[in-house]
Protein backbone atom coordinates (compact mmCIF):
# COMPACT_ATOMS: atom_id res chain seq x y z
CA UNK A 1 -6.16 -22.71 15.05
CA UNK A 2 -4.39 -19.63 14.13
CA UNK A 3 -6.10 -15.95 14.78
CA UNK A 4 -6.09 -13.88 11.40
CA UNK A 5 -7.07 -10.30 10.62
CA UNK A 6 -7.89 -9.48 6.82
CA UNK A 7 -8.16 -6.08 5.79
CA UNK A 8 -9.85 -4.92 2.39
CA UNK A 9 -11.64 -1.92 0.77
CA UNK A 10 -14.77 -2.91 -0.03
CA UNK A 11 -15.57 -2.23 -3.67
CA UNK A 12 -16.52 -5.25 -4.89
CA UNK A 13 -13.27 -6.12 -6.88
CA UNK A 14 -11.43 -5.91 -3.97
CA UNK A 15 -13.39 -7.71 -0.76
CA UNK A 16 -15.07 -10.47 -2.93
CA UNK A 17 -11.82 -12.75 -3.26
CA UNK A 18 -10.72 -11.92 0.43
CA UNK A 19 -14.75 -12.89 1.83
CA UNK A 20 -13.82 -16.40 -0.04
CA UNK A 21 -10.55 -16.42 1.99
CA UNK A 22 -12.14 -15.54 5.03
CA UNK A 23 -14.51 -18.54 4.48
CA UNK A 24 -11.95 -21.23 3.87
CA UNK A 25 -10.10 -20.37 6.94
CA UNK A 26 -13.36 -20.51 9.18
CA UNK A 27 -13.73 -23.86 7.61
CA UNK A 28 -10.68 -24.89 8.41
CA UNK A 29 -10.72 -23.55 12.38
CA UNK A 30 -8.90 -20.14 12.12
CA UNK A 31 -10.46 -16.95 13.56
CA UNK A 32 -10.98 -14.50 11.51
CA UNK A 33 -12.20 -10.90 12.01
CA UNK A 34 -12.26 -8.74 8.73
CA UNK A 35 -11.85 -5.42 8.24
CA UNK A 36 -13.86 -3.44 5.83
CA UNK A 37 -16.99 -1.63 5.27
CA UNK A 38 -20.63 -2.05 7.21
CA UNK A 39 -22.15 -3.05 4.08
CA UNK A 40 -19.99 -6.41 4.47
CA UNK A 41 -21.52 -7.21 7.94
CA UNK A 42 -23.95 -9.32 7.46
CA UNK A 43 -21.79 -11.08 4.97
CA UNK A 44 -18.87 -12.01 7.02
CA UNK A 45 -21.30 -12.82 10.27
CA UNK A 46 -22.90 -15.50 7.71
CA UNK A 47 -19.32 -16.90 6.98
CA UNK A 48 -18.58 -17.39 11.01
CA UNK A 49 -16.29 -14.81 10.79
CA UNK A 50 -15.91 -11.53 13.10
CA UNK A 51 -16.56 -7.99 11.16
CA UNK A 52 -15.16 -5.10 12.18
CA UNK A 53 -16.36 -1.51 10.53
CA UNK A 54 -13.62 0.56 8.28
CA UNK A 55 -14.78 4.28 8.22
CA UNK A 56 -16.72 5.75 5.47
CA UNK A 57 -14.04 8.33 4.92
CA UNK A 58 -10.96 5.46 4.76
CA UNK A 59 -12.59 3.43 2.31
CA UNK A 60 -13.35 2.90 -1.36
CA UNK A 61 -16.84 1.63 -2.07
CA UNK A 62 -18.05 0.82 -5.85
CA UNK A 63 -20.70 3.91 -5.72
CA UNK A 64 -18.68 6.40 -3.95
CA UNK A 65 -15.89 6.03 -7.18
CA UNK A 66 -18.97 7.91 -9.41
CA UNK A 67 -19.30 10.77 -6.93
CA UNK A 68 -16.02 11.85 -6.45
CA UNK A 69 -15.72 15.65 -7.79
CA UNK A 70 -13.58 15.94 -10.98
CA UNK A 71 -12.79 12.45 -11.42
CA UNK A 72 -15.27 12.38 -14.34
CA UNK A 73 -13.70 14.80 -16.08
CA UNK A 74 -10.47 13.10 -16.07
CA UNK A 75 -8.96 10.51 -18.55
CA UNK A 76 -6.05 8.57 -18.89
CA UNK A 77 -3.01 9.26 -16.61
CA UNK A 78 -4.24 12.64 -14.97
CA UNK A 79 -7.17 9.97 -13.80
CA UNK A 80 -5.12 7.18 -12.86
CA UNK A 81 -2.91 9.39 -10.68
CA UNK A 82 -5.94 11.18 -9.10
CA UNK A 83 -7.21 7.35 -8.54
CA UNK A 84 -4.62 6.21 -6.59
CA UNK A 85 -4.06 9.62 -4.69
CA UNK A 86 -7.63 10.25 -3.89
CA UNK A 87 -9.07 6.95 -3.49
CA UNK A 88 -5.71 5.15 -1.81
CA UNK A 89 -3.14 7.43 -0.60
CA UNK A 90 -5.26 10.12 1.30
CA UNK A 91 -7.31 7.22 3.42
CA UNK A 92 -3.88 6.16 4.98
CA UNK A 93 -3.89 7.68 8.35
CA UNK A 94 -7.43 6.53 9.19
CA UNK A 95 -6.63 2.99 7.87
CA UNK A 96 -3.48 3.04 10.05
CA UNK A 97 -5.77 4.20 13.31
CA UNK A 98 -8.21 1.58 13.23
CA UNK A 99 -5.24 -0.73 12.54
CA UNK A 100 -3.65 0.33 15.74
CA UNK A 101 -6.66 -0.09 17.99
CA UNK A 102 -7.08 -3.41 16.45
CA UNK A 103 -3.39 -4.72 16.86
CA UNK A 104 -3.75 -2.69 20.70
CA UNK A 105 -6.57 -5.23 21.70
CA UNK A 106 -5.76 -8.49 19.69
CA UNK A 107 -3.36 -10.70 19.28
CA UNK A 108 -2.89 -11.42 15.71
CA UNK A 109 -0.70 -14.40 14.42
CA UNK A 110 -1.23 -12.71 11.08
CA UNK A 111 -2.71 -10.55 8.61
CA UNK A 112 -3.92 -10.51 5.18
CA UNK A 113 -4.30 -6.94 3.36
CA UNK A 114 -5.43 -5.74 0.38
CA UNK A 115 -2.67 -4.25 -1.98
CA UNK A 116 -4.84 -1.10 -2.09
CA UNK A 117 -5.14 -0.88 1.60
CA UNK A 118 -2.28 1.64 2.33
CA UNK A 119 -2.49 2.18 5.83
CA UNK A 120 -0.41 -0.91 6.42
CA UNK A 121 2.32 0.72 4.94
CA UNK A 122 3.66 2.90 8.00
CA UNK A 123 3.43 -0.68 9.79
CA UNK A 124 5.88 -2.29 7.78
CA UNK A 125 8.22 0.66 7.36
CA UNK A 126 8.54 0.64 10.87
CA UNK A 127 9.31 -1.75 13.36
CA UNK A 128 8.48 -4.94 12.01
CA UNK A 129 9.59 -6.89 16.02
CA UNK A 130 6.17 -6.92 17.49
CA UNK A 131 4.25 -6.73 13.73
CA UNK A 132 2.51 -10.29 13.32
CA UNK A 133 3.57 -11.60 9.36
CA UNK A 134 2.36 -9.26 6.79
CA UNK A 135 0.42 -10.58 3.67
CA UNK A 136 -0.33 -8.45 0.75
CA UNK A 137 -3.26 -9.72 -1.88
CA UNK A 138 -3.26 -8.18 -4.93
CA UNK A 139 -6.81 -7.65 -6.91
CA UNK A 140 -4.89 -6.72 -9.77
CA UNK A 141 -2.39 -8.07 -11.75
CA UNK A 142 1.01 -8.46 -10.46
CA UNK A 143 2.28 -4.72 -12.08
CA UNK A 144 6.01 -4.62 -10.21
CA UNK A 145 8.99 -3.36 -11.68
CA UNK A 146 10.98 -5.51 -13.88
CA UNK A 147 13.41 -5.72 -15.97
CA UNK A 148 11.46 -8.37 -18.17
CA UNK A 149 8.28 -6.02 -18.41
CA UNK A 150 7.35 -2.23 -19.10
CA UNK A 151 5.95 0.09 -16.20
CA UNK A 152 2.68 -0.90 -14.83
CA UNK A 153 -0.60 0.59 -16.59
CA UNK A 154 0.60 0.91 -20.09
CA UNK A 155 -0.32 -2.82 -21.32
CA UNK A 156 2.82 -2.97 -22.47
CA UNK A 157 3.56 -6.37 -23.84
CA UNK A 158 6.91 -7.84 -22.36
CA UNK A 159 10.09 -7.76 -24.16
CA UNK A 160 13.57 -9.41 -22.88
CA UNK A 161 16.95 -9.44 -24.59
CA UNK A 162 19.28 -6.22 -24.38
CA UNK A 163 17.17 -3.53 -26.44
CA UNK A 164 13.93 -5.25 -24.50
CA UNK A 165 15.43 -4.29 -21.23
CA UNK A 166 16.41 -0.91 -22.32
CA UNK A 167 12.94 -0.86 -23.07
CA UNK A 168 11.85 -1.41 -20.32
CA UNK A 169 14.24 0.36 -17.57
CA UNK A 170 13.73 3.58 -19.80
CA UNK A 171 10.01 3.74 -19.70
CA UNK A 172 10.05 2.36 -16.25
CA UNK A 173 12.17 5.73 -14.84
CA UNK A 174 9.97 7.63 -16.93
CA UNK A 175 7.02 6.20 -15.06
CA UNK A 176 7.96 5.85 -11.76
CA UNK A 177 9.62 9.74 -12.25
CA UNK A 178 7.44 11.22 -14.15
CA UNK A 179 3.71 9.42 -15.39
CA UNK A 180 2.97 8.39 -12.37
CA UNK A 181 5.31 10.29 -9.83
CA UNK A 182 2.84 12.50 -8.29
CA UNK A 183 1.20 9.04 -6.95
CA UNK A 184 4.31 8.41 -5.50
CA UNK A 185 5.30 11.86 -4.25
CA UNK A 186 1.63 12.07 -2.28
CA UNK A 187 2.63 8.89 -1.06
CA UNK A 188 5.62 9.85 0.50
CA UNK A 189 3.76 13.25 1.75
CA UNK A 190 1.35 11.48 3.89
CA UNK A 191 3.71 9.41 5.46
CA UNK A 192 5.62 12.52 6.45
CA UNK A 193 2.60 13.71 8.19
CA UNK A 194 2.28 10.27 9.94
CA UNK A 195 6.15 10.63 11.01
CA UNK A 196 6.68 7.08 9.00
CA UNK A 197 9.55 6.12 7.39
CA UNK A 198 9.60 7.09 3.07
CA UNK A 199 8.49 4.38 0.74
CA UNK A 200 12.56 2.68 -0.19
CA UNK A 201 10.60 1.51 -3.35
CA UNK A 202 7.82 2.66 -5.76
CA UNK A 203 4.32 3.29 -4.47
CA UNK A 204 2.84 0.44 -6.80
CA UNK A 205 5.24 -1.73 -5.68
CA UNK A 206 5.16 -1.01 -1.66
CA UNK A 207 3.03 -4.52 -1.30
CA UNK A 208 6.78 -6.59 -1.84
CA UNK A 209 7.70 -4.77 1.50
CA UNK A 210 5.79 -8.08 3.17
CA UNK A 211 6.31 -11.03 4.13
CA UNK A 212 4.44 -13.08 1.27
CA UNK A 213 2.83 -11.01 -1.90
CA UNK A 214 0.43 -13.12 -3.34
CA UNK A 215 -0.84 -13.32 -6.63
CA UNK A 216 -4.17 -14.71 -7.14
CA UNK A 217 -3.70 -16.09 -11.01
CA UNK A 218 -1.32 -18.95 -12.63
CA UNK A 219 1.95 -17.92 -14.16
CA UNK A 220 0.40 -19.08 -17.60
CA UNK A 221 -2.21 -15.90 -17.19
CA UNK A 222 1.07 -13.65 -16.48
CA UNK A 223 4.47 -12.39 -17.92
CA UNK A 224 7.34 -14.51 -16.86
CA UNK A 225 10.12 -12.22 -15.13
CA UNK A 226 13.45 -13.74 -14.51
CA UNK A 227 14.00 -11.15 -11.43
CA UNK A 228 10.58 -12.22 -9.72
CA UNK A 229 10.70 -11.81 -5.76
CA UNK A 230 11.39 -14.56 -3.44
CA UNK A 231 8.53 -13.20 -1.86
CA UNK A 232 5.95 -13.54 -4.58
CA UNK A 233 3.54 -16.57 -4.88
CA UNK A 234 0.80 -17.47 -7.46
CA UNK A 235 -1.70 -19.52 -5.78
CA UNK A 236 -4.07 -19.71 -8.48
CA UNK A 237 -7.85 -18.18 -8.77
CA UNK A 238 -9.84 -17.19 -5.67
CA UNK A 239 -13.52 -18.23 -7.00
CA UNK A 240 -16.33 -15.93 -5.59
CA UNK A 241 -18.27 -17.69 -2.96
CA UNK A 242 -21.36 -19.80 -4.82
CA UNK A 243 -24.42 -17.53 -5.74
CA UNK A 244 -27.44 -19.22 -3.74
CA UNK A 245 -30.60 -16.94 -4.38
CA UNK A 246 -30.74 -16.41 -7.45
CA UNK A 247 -33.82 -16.42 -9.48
CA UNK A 248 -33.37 -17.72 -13.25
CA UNK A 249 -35.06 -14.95 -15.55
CA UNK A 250 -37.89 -16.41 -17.55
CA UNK A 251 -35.71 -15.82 -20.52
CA UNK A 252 -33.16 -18.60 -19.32
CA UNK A 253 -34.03 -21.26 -21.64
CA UNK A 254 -33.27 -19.37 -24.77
CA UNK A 255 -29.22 -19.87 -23.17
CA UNK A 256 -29.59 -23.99 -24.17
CA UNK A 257 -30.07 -23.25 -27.35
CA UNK A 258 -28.26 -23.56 -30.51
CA UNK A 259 -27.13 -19.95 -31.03
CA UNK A 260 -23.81 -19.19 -29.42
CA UNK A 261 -24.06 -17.52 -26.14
CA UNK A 262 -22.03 -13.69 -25.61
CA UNK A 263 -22.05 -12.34 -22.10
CA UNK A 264 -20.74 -8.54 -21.87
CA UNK A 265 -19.95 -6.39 -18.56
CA UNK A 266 -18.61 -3.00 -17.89
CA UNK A 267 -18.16 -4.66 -13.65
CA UNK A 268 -19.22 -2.82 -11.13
CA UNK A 269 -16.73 0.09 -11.29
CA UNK A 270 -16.30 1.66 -14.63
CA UNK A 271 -20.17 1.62 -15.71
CA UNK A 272 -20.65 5.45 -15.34
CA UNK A 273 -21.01 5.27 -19.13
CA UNK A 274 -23.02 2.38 -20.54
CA UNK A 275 -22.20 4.06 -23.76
CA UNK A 276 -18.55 3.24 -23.31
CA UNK A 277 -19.11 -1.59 -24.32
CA UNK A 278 -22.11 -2.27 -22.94
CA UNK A 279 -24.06 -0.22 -25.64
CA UNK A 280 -22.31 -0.99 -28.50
CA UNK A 281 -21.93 -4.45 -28.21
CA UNK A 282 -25.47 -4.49 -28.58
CA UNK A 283 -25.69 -2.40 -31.52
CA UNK A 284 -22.86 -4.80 -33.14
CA UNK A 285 -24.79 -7.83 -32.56
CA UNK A 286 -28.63 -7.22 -32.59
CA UNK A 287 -28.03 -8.73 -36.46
CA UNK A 288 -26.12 -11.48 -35.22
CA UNK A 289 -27.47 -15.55 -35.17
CA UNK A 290 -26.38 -15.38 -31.21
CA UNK A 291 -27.87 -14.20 -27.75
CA UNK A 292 -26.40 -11.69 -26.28
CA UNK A 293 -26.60 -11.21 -22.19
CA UNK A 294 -26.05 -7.74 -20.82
CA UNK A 295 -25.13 -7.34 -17.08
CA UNK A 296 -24.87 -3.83 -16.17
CA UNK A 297 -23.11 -4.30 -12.51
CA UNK A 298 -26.24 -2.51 -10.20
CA UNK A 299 -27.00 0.11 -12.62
CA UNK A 300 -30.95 0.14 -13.40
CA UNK A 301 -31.06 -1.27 -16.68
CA UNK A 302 -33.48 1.78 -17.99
CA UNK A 303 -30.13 3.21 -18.03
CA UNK A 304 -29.08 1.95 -21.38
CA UNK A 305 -29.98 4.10 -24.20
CA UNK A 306 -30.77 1.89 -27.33
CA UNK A 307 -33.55 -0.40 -27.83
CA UNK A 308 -33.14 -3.74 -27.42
CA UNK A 309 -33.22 -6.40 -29.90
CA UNK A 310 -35.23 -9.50 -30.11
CA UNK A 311 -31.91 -11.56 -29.14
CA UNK A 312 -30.55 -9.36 -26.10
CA UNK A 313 -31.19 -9.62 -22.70
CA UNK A 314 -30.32 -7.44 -20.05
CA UNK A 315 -30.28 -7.68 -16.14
CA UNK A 316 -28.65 -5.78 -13.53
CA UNK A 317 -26.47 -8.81 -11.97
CA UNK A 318 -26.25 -12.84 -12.91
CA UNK A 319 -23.76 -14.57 -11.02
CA UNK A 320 -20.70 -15.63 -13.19
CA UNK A 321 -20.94 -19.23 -11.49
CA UNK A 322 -24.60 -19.67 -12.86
CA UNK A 323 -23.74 -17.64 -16.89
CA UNK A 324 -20.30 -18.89 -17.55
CA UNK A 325 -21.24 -22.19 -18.21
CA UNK A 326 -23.34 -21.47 -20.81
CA UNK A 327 -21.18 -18.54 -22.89
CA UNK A 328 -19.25 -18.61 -25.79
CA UNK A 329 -17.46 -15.51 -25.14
CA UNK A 330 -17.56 -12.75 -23.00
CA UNK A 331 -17.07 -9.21 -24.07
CA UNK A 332 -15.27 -7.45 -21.21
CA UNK A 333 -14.32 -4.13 -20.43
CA UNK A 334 -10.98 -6.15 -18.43
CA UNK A 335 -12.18 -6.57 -14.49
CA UNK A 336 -9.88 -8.47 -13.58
CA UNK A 337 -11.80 -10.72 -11.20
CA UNK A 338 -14.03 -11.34 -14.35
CA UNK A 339 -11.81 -12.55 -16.94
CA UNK A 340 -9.92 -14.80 -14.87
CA UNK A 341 -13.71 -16.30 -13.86
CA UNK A 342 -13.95 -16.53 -17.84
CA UNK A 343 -10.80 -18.08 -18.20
CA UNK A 344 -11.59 -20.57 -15.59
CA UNK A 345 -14.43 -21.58 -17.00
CA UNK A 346 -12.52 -22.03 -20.52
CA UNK A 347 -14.96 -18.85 -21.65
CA UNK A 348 -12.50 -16.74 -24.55
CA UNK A 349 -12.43 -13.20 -24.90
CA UNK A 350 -12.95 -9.53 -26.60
CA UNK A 351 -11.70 -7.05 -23.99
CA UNK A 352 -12.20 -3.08 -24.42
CA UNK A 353 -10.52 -1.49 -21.28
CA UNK A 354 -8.41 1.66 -20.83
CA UNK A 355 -9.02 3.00 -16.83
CA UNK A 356 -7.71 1.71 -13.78
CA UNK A 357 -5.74 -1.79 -13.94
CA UNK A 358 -7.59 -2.59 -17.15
CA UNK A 359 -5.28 -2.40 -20.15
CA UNK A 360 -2.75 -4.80 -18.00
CA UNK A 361 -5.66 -6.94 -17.96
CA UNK A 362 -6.36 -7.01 -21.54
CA UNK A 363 -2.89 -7.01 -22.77
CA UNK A 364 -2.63 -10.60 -21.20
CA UNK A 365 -6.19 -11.82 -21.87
CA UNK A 366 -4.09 -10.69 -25.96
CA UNK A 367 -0.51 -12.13 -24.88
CA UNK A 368 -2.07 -15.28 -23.21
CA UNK A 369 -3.94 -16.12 -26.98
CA UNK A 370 -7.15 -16.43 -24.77
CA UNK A 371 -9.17 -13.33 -26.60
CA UNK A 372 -8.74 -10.10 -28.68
CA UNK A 373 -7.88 -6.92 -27.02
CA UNK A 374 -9.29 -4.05 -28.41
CA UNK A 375 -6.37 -1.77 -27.04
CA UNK A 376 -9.59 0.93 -26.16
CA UNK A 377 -12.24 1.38 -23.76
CA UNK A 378 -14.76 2.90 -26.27
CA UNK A 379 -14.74 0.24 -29.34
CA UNK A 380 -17.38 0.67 -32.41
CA UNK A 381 -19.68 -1.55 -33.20
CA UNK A 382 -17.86 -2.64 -36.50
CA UNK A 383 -14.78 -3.37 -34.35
CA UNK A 384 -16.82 -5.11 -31.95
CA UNK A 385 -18.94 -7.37 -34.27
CA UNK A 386 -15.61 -8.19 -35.78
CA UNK A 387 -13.58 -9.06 -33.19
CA UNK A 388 -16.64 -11.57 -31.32
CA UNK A 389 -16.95 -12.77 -34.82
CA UNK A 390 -13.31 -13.77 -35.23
CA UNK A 391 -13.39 -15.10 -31.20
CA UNK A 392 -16.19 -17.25 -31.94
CA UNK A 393 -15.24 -18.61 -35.17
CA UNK A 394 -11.48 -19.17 -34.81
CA UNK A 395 -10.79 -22.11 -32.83
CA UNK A 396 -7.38 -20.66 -31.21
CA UNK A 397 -8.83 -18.23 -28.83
CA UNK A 398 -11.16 -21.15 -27.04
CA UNK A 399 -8.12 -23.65 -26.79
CA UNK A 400 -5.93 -21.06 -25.60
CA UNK A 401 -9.03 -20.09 -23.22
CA UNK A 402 -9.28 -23.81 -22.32
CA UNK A 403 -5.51 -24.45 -21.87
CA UNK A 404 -5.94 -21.81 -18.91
CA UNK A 405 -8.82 -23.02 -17.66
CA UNK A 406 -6.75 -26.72 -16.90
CA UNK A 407 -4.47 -24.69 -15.28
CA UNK A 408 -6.95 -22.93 -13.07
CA UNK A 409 -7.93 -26.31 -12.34
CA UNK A 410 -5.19 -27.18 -11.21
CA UNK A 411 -4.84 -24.71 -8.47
CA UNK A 412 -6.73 -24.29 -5.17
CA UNK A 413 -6.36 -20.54 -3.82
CA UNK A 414 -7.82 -20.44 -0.92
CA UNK A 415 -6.39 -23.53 -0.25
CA UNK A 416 -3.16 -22.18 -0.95
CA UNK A 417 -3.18 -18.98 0.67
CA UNK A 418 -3.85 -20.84 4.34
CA UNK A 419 -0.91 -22.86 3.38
CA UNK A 420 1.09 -19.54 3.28
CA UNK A 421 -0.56 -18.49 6.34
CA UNK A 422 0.95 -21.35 8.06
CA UNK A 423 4.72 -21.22 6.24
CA UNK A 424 4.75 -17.11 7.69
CA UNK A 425 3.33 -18.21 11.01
CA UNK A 426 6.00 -20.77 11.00
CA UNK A 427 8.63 -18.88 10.64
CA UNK A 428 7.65 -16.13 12.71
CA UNK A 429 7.49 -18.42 15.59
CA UNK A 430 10.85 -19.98 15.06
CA UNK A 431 12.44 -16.26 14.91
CA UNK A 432 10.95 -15.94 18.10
CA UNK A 433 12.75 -18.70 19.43
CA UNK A 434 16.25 -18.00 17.92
């Protein structure tokens, strides 16, 4: 029985795959306590497992993202380096306190963190003797520097041989330097203020500095990089824990039909805009011989703006373990929690993303042959009716979709990340004895 902290923001991206890990390890016998917002309580009391609160002001919840002055206003790289800074960076010190009274009054054997949860950082730049193993969990993809791959956030494609890797190392310096080096530079401000060590390596890559970083996916979902880490580990899909309340809409019959099934999301965090997929992918389709099911991740649904045609439905929330089973493809705007719980389900794609992590997303759902990305986050209809059109009528994209899904299969995550719990506890203790 092994006593393990787990920190995590708790937008829904981010604590939904570590609640799941929390739950296999109380089944198993650990102790867990999490760390993350009071909206999670009753949650992780259900799961056996001890909550402990994470302050409003050093956390990211899915609403708060919405309210932030000036964010709206922002697109592309000016947004995605205010994201990081605002929503990441600047809630390091009060991560790090409540970290510190926690490691003052418990004895951890070890702890997993959310990639996004910074204020481990100025832990493992420091002193690492009395530090109980580190392990990062990524809710993205894996975006580190390589020489195999371009700089994280472009959806780059990767590209190997010499001019490949000049590629590559140029755009990389030009990222890490320039596109996104005020995220880094902020970075390395607030740990000066903390008296912490600087970051030795790039601020999107600071989750390698522990002891395990693990990758919640199969290496056929990712870019193969002949420099990987030793410290790296795919372990396969974290499912969501089961849905068990919910109420089939009367509608719910009409999905055993014979007209193909498409599902499309914006998520919970970039659905500010309706307008942006959700919208037109029911304007593409409302002349279509298929049903279409609209989930609009908590917004009220009187929020969309066009009138709904005889074959759409729309709710607020259906869980993906209930829908998947019955869609043909799922229009996306490239959560990447939600395509891998389409891929696992052997569900193709048409992805439409361009904020946050979301064209890395896409450019694999493209690379992996599992679904079309759009390479934008504000398709037309015409581009949308024809790219669900070619998805559901070309059988490539569901074998390719299928092909993952056996590899999904194949893996256990939770499963695998208490196996990695017990390799770093392992070898922790036999340091301790040398």
């Amino acid at each position: 029985m092994a006593e393990i902290l787990i920190a995590g923001l708790s937008a829904a991206g981010h604590i939904t795959p570590l609640l799941a890990v929390a739950g296999g390890l109380v089944h198993r016998g650990d102790r867990v306590t999490v760390l993350t917002s009071v909206q999670h309580q009753a949650k992780i009391s259900a799961l056996g497992a001890r909550f402990h609160p994470l302050p409003a002001d050093a956390d990211v919840t899915d609403g708060r993202v919405h309210e932030i002055p000036g964010r709206a206003e922002l697109t592309g790289l000016r947004r995605l380096n205010f994201d990081i800074t605002e929503l990441f960076i600047e809630p390091m010190p009060r991560q790090a306190a409540v970290l510190t009274e926690l490691f003052a009054h418990n004895r951890f054997d070890a702890v997993i963190v959310d990639s996004a949860f910074f204020g481990i950082l100025p832990f493992l730049l420091g002193s690492r003797a009395a530090l109980p193993p580190v392990l990062t969990f990524t809710p993205m993809p894996l975006m580190i520097a390589s020489r195999d791959t371009g700089p994280a956030g472009l959806g780059l494609l990767p590209a190997t041989g010499s001019l490949g890797r000049l590629r590559n190392r140029t755009l990389t310096a030009l990222s890490h330097n320039v596109l996104l080096g005020p995220s880094h530079r902020a970075a390395n401000r607030r740990l000066d203020t903390m008296n912490a060590p600087r970051l030795p390596l790039f601020i999107l890559d600071a989750g390698l500095l522990a002891d395990r970083y693990i990758v919640p996916t199969v290496p056929a979902f990712d870019y193969p990089r002949s420099d990987l880490p030793a410290n790296v580990r795919y372990v396969g899909a974290v499912q969501p824990l089961p849905a068990r309340t919910f109420r089939r809409p009367s509608w719910w019959g009409e999905l055993d039909g014979t007209r193909p099934v498409v599902h499309v999301t914006q998520g919970t965090v970039d659905n500010a805009d309706l307008g942006r997929l959700l919208e037109p992918t029911i304007d593409a389709l409302g002349g279509e011989d298929v049903i279409v099911v609209a989930t609009t991740g908590g917004r009220d649904v009187t929020d969309l703006k066009v009138a709904l045609p005889p074959n759409t439905y729309v709710s607020e929330f259906i869980p993906h373990d209930v829908l998947l089973p019955k869609v043909d493809v799922m229009v996306s705007n490239g959560g990447y929690g939600a395509v891998q719980r389409a891929l696992c389900a052997g569900v193709p794609l048409v992805v439409a993303g361009d904020t946050e992590d979301k064209p890395e997303v896409a450019a694999r759902v493209g690379w992996s042959g599992a679904g079309i990305n759009m390479r934008t986050g504000a398709p037309t209809p015409r581009a949308l009716r024809a790219a669900i059109r070619a998805v559901l009528h070309h059988p490539h994209y569901r074998n390719c979709a299928r092909t993952l899904q056996t590899a999904f299969a194949q893996r256990d995550g939770v499963a695998e990340i208490a196996l990695l719990l017990d390799e770093v506890i392992a070898e922790r203790r036999t340091r301790v004895k040398l």
